[in-house]
Protein backbone atom coordinates (compact mmCIF):
# COMPACT_ATOMS: atom_id res chain seq x y z
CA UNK A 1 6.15 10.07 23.95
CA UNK A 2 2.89 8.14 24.57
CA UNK A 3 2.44 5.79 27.77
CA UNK A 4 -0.85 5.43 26.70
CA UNK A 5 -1.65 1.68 26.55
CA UNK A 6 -3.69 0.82 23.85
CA UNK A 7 -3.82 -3.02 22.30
CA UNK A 8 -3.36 -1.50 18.46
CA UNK A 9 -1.38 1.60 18.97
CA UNK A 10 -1.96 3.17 15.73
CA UNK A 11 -4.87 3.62 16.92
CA UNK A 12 -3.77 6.46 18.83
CA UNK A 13 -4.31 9.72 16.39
CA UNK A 14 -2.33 12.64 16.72
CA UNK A 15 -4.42 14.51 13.45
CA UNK A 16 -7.71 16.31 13.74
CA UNK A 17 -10.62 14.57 11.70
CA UNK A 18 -12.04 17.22 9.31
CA UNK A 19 -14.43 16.25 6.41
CA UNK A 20 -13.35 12.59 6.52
CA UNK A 21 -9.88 13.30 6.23
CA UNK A 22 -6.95 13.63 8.97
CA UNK A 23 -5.45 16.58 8.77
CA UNK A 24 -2.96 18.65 10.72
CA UNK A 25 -3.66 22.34 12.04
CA UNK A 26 -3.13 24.69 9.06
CA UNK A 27 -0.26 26.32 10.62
CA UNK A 28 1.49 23.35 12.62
CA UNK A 29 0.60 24.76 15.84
CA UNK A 30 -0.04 21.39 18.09
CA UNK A 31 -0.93 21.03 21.83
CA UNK A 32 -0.14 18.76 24.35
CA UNK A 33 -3.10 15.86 25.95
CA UNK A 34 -1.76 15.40 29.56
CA UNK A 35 -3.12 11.95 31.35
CA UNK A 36 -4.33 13.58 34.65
CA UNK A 37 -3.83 10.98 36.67
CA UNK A 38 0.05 11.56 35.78
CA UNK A 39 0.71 14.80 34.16
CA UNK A 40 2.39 13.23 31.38
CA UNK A 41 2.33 13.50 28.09
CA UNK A 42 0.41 11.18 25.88
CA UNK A 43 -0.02 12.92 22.68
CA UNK A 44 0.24 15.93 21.03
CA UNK A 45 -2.83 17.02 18.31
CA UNK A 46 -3.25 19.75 16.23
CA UNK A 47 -4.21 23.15 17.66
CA UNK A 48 -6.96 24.30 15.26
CA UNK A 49 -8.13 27.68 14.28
CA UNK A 50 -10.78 29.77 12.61
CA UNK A 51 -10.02 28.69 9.39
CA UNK A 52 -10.30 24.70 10.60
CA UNK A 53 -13.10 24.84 12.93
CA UNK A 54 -15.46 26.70 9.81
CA UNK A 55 -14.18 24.19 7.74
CA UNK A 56 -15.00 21.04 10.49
CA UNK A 57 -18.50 23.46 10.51
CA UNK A 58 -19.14 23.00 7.68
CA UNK A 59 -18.50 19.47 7.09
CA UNK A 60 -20.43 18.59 10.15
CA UNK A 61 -23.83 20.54 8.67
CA UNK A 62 -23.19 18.39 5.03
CA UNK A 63 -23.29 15.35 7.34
CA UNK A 64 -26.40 16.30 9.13
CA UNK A 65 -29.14 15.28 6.99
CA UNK A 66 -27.82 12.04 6.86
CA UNK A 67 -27.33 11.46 10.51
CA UNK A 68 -31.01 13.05 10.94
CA UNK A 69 -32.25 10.50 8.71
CA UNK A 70 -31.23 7.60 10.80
CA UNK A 71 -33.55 6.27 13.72
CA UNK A 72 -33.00 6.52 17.22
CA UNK A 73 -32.30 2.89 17.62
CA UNK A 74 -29.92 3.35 14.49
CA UNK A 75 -27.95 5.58 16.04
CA UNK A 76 -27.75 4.08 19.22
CA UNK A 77 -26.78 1.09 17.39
CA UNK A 78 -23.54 2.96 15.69
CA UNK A 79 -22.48 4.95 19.21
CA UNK A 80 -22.84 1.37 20.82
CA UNK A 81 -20.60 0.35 18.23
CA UNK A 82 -17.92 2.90 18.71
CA UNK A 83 -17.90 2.17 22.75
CA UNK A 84 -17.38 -1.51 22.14
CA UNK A 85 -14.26 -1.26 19.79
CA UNK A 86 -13.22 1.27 22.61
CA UNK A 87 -13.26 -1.35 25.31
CA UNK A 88 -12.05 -3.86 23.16
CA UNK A 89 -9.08 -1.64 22.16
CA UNK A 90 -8.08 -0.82 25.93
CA UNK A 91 -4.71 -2.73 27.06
CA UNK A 92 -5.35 -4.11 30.56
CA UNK A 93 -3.11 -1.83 32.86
């Protein structure tokens, strides 16, 4: 389905990440990611409800005070991070 182009393509998720674990939409529903340069299809990722967005809530707000406790620079360090493996995970195309 995917012509995304990703070096590692299990990288490419098609779960929701809720309270450190990937997880589906409760009731299966899923929706479709478009590329917009194409209109086609690259994935398709759980369409979340009430239930799942209180629970992602209230995951976030236990992770909080742990985040909060980190510097600036500390974060900046980790979302620096995250961009790098991002680049580094692109396929030329």
């Amino acid at each position: 389905m995917s012509n995304l182009v990703l070096k590692d393509p299990s990288l490419l998720r098609d779960k929701s990440f809720v309270g450190g674990e990937w997880c589906d939409a409760d009731d299966g529903r899923t929706i479709d990611v478009n590329n917009p340069a194409t209109g086609s299809i690259i994935a398709k990722i759980p369409r979340l409800g009430g239930h799942e967005t209180k629970r992602a809530i209230e995951s976030a707000a236990r992770a909080l005070p742990a985040w909060r406790e980190l510097s600036g620079k500390q974060r900046a360090a980790i979302l620096r991070r995250w961009f790098e493996l991002l680049i580094e995970n692109q396929a030329a195309g």
